[in-house]
N, C-alpha and C. Protein backbone atom coordinates (compact mmCIF):
# COMPACT_ATOMS: atom_id res chain seq x y z
N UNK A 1 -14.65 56.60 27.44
CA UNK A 1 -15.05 55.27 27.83
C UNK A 1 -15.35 54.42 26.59
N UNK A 2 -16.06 55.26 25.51
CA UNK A 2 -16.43 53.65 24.37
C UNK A 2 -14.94 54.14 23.68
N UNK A 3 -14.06 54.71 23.73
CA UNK A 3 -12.72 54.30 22.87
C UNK A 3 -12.17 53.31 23.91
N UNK A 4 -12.42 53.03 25.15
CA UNK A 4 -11.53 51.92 25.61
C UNK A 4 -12.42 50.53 25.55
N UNK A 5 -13.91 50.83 25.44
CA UNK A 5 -14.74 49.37 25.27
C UNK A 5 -14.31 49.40 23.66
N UNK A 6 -14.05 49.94 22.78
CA UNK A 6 -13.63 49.52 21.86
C UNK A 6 -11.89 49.06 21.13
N UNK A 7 -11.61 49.44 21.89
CA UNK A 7 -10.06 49.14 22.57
C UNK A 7 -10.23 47.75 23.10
N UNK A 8 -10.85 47.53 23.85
CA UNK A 8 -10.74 46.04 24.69
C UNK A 8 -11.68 45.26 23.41
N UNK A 9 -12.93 45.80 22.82
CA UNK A 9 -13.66 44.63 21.65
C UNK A 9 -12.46 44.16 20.73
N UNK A 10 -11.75 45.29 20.59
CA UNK A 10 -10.70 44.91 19.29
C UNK A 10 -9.96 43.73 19.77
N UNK A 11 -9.15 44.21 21.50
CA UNK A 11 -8.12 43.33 21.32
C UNK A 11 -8.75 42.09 21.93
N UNK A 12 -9.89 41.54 22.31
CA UNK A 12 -11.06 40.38 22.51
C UNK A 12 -10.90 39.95 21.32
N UNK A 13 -11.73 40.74 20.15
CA UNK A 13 -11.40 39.56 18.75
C UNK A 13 -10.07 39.50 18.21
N UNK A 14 -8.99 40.07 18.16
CA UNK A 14 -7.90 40.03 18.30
C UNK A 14 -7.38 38.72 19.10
N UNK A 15 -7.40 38.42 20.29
CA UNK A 15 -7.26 36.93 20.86
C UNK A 15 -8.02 35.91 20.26
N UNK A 16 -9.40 35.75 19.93
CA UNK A 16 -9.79 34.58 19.27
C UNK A 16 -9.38 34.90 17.82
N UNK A 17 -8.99 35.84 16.86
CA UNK A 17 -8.55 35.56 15.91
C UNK A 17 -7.06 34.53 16.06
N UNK A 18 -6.80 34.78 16.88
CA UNK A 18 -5.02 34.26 16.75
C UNK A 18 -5.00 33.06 17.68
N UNK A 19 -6.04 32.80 18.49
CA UNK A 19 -6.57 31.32 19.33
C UNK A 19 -6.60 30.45 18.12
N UNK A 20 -7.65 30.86 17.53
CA UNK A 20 -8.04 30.14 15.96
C UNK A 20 -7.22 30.06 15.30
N UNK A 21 -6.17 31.08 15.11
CA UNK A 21 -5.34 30.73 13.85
C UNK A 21 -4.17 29.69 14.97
N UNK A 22 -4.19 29.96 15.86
CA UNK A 22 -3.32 28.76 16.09
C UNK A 22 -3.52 27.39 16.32
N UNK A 23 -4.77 27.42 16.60
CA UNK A 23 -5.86 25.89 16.51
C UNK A 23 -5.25 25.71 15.24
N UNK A 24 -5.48 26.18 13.95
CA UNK A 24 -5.71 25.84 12.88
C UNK A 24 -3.87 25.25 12.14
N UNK A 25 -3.16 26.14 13.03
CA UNK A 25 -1.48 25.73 12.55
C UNK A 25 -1.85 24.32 13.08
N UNK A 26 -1.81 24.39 14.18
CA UNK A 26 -1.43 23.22 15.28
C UNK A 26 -2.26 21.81 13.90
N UNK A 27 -3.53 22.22 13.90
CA UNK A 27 -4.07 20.96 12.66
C UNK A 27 -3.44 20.74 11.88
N UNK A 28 -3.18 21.68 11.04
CA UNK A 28 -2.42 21.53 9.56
C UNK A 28 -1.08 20.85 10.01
N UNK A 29 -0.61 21.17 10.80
CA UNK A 29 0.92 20.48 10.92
C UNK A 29 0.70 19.03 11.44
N UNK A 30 0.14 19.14 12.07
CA UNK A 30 -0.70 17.37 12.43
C UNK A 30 -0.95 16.68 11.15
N UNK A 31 -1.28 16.97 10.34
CA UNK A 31 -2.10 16.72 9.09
C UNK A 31 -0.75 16.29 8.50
N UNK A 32 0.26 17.17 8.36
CA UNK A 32 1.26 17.31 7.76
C UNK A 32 1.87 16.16 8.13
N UNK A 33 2.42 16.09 9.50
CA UNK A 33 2.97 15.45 10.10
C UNK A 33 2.75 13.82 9.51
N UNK A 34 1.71 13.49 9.95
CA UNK A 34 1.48 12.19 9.62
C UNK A 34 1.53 12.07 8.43
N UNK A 35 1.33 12.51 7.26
CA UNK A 35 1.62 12.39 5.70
C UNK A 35 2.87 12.33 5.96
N UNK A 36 4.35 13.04 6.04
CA UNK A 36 5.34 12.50 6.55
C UNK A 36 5.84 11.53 7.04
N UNK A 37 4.89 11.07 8.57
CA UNK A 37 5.05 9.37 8.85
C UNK A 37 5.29 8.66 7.96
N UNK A 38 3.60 8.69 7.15
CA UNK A 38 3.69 7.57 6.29
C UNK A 38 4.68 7.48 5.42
N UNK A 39 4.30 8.66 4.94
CA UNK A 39 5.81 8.34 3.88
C UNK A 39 7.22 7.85 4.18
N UNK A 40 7.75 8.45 5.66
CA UNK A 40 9.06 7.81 6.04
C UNK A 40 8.62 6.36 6.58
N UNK A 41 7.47 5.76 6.89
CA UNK A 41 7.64 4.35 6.75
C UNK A 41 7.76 3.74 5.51
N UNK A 42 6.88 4.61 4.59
CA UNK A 42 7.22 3.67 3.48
C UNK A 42 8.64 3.39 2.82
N UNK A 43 9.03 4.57 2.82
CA UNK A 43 10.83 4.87 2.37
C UNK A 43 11.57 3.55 3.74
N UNK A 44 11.06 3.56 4.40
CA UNK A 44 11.73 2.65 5.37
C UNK A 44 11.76 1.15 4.90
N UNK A 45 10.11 1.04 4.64
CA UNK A 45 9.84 -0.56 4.16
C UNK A 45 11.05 -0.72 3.07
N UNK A 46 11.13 0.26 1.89
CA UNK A 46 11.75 0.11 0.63
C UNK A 46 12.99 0.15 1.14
N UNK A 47 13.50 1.01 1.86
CA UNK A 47 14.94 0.73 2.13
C UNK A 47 15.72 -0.22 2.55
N UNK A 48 14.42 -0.76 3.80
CA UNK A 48 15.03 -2.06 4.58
C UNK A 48 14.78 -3.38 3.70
N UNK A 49 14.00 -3.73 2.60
CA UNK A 49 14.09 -4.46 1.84
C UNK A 49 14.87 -4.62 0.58
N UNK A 50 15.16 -2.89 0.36
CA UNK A 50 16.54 -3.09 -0.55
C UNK A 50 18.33 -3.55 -0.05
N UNK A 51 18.18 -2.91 1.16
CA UNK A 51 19.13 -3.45 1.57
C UNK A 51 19.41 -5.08 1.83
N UNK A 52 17.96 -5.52 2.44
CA UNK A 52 17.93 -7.36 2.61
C UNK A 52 18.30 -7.94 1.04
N UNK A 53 17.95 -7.17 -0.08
CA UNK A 53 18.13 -7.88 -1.34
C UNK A 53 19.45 -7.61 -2.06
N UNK A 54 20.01 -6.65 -1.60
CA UNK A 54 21.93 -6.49 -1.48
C UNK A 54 22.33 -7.51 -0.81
N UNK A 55 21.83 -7.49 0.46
CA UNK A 55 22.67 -8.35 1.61
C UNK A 55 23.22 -9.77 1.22
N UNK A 56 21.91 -10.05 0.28
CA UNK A 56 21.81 -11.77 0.16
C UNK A 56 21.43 -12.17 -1.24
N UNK A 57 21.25 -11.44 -1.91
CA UNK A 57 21.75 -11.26 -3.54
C UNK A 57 20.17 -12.14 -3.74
N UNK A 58 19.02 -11.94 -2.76
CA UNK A 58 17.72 -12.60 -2.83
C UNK A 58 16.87 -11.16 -3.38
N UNK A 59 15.67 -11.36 -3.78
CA UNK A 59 15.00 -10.06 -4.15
C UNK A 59 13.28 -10.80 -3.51
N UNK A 60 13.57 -9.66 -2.08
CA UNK A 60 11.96 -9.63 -1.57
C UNK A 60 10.68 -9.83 -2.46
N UNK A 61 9.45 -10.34 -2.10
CA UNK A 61 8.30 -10.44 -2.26
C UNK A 61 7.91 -9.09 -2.94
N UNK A 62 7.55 -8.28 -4.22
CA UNK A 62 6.95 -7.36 -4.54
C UNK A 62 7.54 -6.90 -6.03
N UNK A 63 6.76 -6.13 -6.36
CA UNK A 63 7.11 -5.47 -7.65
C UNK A 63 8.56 -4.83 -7.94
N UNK A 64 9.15 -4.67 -9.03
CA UNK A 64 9.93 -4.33 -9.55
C UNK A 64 10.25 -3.85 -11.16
N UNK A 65 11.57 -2.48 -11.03
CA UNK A 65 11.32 -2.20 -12.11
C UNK A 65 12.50 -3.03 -12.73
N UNK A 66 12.14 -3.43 -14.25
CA UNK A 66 13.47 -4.00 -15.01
C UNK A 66 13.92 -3.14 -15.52
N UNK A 67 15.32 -3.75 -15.83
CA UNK A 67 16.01 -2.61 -16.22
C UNK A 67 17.17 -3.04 -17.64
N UNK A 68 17.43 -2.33 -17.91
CA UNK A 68 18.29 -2.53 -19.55
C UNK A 68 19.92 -2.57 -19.19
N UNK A 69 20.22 -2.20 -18.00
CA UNK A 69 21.44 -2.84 -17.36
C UNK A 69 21.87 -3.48 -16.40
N UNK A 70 23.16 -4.32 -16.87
CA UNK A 70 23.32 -5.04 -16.14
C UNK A 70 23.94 -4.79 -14.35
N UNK A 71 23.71 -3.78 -14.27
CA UNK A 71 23.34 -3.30 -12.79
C UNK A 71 22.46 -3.96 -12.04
N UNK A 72 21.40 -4.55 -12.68
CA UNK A 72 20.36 -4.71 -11.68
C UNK A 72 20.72 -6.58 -11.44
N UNK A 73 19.96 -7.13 -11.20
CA UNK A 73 19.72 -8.86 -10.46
C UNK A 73 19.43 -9.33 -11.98
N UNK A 74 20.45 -10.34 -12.19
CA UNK A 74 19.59 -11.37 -13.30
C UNK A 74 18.70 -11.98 -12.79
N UNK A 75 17.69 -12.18 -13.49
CA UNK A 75 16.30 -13.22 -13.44
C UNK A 75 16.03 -13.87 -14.59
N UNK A 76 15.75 -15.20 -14.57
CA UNK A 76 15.08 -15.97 -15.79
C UNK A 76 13.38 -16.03 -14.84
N UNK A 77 12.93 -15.33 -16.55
CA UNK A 77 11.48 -15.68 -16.22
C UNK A 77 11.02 -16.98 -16.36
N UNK A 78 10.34 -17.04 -14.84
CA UNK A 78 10.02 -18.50 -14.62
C UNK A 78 9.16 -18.72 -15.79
N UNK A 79 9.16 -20.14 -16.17
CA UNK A 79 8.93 -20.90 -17.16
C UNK A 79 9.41 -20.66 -18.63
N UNK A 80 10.41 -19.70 -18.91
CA UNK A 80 10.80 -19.13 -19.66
C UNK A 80 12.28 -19.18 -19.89
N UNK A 81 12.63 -19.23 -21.01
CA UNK A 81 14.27 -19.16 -21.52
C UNK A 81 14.44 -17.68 -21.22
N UNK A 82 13.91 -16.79 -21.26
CA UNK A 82 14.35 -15.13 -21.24
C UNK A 82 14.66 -14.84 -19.75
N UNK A 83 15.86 -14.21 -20.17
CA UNK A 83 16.38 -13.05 -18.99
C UNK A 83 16.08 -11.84 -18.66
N UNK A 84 15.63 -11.03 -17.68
CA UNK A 84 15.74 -10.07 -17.40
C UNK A 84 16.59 -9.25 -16.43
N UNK A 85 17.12 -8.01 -15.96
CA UNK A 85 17.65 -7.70 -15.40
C UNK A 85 16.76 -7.06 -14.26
N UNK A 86 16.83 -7.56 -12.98
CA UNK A 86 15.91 -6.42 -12.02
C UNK A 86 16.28 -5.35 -10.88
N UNK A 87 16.25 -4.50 -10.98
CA UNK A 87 16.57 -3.37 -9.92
C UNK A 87 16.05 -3.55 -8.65
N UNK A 88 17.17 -4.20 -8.27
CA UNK A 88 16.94 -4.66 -6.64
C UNK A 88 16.14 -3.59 -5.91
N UNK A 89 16.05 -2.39 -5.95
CA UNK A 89 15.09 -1.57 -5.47
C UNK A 89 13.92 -1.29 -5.51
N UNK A 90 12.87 -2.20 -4.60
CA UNK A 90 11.71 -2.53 -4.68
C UNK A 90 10.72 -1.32 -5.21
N UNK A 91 9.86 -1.61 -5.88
CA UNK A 91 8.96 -0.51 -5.72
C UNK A 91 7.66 -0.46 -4.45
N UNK A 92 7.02 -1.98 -4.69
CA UNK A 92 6.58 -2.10 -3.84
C UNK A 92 6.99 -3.55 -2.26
N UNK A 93 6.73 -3.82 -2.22
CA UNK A 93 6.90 -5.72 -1.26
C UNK A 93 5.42 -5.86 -1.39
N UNK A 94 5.67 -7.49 -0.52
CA UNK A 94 4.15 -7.28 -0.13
C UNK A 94 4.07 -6.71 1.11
N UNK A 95 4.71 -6.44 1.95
CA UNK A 95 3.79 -5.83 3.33
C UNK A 95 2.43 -4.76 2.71
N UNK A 96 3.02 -4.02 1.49
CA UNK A 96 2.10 -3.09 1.01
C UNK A 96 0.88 -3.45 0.10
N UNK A 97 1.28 -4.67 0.06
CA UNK A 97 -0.12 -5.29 -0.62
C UNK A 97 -0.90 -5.77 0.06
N UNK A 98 -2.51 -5.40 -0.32
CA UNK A 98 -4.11 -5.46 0.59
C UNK A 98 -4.61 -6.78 0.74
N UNK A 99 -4.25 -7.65 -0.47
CA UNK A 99 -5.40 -8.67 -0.62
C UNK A 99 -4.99 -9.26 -1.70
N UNK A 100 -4.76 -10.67 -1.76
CA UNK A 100 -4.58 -11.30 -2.86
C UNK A 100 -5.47 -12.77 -2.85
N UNK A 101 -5.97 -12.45 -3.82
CA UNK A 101 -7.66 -13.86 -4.46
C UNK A 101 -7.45 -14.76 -6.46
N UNK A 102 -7.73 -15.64 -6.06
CA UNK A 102 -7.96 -16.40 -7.43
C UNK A 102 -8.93 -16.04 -7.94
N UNK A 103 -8.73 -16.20 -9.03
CA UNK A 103 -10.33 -15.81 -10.20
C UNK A 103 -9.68 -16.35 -11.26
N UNK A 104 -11.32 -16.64 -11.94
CA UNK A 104 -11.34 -17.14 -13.30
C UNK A 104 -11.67 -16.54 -14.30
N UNK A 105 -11.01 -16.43 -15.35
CA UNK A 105 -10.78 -15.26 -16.32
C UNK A 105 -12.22 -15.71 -17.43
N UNK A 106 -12.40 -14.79 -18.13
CA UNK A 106 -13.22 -14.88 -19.53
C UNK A 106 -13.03 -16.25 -20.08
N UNK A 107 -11.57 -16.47 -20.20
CA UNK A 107 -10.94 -17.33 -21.32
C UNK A 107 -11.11 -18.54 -20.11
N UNK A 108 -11.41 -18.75 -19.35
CA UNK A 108 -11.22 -20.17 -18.37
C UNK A 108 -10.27 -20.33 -17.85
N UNK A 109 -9.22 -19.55 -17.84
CA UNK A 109 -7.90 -19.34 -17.12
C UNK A 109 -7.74 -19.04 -15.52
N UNK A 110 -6.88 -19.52 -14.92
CA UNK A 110 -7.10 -18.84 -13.46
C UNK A 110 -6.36 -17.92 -13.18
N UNK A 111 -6.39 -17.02 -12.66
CA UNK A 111 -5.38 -16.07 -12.72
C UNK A 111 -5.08 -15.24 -10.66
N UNK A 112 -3.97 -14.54 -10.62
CA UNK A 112 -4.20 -14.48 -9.37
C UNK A 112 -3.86 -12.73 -8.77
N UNK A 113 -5.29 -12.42 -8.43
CA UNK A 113 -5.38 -10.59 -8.36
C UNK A 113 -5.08 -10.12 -7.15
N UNK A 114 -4.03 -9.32 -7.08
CA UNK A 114 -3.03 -8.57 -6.02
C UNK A 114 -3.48 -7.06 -6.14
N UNK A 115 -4.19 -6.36 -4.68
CA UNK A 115 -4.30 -5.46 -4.98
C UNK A 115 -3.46 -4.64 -3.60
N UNK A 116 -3.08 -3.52 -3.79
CA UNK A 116 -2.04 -3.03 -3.03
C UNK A 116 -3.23 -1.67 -2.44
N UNK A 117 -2.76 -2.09 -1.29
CA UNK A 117 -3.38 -1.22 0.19
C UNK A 117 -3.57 -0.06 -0.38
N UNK A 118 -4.44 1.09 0.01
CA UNK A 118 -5.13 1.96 -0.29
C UNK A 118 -3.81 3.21 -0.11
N UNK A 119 -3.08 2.87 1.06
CA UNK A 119 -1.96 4.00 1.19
C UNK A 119 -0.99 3.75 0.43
N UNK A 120 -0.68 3.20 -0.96
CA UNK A 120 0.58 2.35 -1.43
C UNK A 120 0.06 3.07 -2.86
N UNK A 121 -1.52 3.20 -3.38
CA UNK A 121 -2.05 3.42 -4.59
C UNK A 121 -1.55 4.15 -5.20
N UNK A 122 -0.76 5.59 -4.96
CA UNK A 122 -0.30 6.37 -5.83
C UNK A 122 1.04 6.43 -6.15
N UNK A 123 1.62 5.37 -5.11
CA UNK A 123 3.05 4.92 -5.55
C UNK A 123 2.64 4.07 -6.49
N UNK A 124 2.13 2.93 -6.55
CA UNK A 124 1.67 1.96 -7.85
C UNK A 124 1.60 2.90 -8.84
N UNK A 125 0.26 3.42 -8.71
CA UNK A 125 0.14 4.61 -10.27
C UNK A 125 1.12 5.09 -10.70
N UNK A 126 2.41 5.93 -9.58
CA UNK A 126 3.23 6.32 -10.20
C UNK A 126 4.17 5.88 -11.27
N UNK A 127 4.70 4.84 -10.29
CA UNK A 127 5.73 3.46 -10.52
C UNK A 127 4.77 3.09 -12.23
N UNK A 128 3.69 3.06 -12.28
CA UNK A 128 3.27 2.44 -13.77
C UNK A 128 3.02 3.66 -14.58
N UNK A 129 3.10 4.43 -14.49
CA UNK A 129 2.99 5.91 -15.26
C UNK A 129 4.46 6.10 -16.44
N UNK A 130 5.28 5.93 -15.05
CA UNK A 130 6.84 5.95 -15.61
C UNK A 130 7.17 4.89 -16.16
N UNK A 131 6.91 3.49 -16.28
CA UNK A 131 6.88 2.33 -16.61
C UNK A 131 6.41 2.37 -18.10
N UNK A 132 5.42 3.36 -18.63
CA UNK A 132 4.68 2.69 -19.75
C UNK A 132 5.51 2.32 -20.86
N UNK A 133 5.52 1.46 -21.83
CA UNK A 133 6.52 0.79 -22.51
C UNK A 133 7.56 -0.12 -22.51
N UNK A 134 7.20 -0.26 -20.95
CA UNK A 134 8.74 -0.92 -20.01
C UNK A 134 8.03 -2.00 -19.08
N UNK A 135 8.93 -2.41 -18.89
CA UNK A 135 8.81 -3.55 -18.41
C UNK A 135 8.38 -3.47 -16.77
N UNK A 136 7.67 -4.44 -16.31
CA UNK A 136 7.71 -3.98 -14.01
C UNK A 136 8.00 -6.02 -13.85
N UNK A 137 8.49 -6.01 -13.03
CA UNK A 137 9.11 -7.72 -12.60
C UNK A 137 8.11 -7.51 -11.38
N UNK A 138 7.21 -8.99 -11.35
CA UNK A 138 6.64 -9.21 -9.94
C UNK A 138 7.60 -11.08 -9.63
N UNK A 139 8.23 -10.24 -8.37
CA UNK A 139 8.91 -11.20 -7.97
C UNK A 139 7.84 -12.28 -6.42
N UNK A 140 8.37 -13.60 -6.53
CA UNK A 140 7.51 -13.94 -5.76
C UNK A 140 8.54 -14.99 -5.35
N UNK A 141 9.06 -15.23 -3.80
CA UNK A 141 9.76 -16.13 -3.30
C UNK A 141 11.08 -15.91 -4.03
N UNK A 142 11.62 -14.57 -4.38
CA UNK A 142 12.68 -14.86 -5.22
C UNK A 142 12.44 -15.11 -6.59
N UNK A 143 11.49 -15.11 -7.24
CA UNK A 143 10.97 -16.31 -8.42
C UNK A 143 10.50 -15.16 -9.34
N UNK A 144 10.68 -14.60 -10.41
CA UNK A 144 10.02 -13.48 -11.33
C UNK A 144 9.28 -14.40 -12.19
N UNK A 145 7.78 -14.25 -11.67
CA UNK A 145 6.93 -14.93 -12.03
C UNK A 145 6.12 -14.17 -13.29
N UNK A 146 6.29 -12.55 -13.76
CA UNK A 146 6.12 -12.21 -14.56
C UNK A 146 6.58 -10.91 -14.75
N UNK A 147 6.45 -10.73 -16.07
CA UNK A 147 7.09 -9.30 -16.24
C UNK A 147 6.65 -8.42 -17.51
N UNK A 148 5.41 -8.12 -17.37
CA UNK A 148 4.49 -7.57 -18.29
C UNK A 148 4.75 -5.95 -19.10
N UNK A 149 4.27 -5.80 -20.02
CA UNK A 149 5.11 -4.55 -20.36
C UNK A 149 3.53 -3.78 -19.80
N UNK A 150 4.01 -2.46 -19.47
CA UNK A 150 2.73 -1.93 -19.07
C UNK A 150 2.42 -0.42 -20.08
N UNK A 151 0.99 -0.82 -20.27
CA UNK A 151 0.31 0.12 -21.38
C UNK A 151 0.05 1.48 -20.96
N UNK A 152 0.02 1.21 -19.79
CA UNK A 152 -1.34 2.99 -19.16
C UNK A 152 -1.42 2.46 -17.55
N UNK A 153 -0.89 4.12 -17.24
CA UNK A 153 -0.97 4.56 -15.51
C UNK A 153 -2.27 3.06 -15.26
N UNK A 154 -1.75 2.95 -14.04
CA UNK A 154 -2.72 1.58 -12.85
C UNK A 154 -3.48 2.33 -12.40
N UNK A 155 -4.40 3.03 -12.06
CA UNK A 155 -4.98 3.55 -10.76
C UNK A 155 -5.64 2.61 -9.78
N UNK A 156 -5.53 2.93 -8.99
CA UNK A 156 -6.76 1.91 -7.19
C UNK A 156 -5.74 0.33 -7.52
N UNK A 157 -4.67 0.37 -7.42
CA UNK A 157 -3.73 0.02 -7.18
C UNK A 157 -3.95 -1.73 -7.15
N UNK A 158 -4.75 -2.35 -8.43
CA UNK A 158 -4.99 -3.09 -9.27
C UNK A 158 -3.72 -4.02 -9.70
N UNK A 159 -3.12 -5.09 -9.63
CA UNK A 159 -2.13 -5.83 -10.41
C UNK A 159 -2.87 -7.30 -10.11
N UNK A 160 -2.04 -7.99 -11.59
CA UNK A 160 -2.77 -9.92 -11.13
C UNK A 160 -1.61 -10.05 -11.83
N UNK A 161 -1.55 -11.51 -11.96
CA UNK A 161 -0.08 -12.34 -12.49
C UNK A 161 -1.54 -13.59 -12.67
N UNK A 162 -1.24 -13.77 -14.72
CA UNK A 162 -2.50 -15.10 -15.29
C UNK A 162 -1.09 -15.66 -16.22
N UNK A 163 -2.25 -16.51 -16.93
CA UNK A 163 -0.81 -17.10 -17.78
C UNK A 163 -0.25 -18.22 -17.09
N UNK A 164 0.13 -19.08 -17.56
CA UNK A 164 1.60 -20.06 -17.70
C UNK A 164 1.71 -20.55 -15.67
N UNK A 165 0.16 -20.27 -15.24
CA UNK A 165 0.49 -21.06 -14.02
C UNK A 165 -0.89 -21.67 -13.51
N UNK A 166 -0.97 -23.07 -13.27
CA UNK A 166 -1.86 -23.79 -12.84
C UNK A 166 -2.52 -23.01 -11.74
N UNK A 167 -4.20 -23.33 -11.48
CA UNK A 167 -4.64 -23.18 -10.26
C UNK A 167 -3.70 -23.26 -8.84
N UNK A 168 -3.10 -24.86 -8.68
CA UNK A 168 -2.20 -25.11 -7.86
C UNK A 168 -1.24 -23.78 -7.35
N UNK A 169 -0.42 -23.62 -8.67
CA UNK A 169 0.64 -23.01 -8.48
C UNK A 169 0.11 -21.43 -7.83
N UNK A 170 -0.99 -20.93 -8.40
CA UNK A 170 -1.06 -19.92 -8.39
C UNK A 170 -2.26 -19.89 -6.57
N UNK A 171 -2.55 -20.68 -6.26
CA UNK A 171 -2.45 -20.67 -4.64
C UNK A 171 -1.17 -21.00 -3.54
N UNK A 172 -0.55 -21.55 -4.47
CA UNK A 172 0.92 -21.72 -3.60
C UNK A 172 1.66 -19.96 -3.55
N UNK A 173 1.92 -19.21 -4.81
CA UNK A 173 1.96 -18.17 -5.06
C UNK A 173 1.06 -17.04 -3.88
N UNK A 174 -0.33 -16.97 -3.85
CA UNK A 174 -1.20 -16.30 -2.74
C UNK A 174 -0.90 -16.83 -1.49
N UNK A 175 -0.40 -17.85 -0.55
CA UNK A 175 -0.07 -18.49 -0.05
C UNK A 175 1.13 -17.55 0.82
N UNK A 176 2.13 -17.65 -0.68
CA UNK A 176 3.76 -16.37 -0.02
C UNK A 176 3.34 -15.21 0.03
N UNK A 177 2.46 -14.87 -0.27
CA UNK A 177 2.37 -13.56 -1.05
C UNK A 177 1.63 -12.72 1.15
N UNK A 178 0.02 -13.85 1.59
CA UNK A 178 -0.33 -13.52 1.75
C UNK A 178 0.60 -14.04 3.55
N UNK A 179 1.57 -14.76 3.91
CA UNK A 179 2.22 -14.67 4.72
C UNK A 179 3.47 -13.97 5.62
């Protein structure tokens, strides 16, 4: 008799061991799962905006990398005699950007700070990691309003565009950015 009450204790914890471990798949793949979502929306956003910027030889609202051939989109930087070349393949748009505000710099300048949604941050970091020395195009209405060389990884997904644009301009700018 206690080899079969211990026969039945075994295979008792035996069922909640493997209840539990399948609670615990079932989470993790949930977990999984949606990290996947996101990511195939984001690959979606980027795709369906690279393709709109093939389609119509226009380049969406968002960051970009430049590039050293002439593969990519000519751009003259606005207010500027210089050309750049840009890789129609967005890094970011704005759908993925959080919040964009005016501020006034040290120097009395106005400048205008774009910060990109909390789920977008480690694509930014990335995108500026690989960037350092190189150039990133922030396009706005079509318009490469700047194109800064970048020093050191972004983290918490931080960008502004100062410089060479009036208060005015640079609410007309937050304006596209934030519609």
């Amino acid at each position: 008799m206690k080899k079969i009450n211990n026969k039945l204790k075994k295979t008792k914890d035996m069922k909640h061991f493997l209840i539990s471990l399948t609670a615990l798949c079932i989470l993790a793949s949930a977990v999984n799962c949606s990290g996947q979502k996101e990511d195939g929306r984001i690959q979606a956003d980027l795709e369906s905006a690279f393709k709109q910027n093939l389609k119509d030889s226009t380049l969406v609202t968002g960051w970009y990398y430049v590039t050293d051939s002439s593969d990519g989109f000519k751009r003259q930087l606005d207010k500027t005699d210089v050309f750049y070349f840009i890789d129609p393949n967005p890094i970011l748009i704005k759908n993925h950007f959080d919040k964009s505000e005016l501020y006034e710099t040290s120097e009395n300048q106005f400048a205008l700070s774009i910060q990109i949604h909390k789920n977008y941050e480690s694509l930014w970091a990335d995108a500026t990691e690989k960037s350092i020395g190189k150039r990133l195009g922030l396009i706005i209405d079509n318009k490469l309003v700047c194109a800064p060389i970048v020093q050191d990884r972004i983290e918490g997904g931080a960008s502004s565009l100062q410089g060479n644009y009036s208060n005015e301009e640079l609410k007309k700018f937050m304006k596209q950015i934030n519609k």
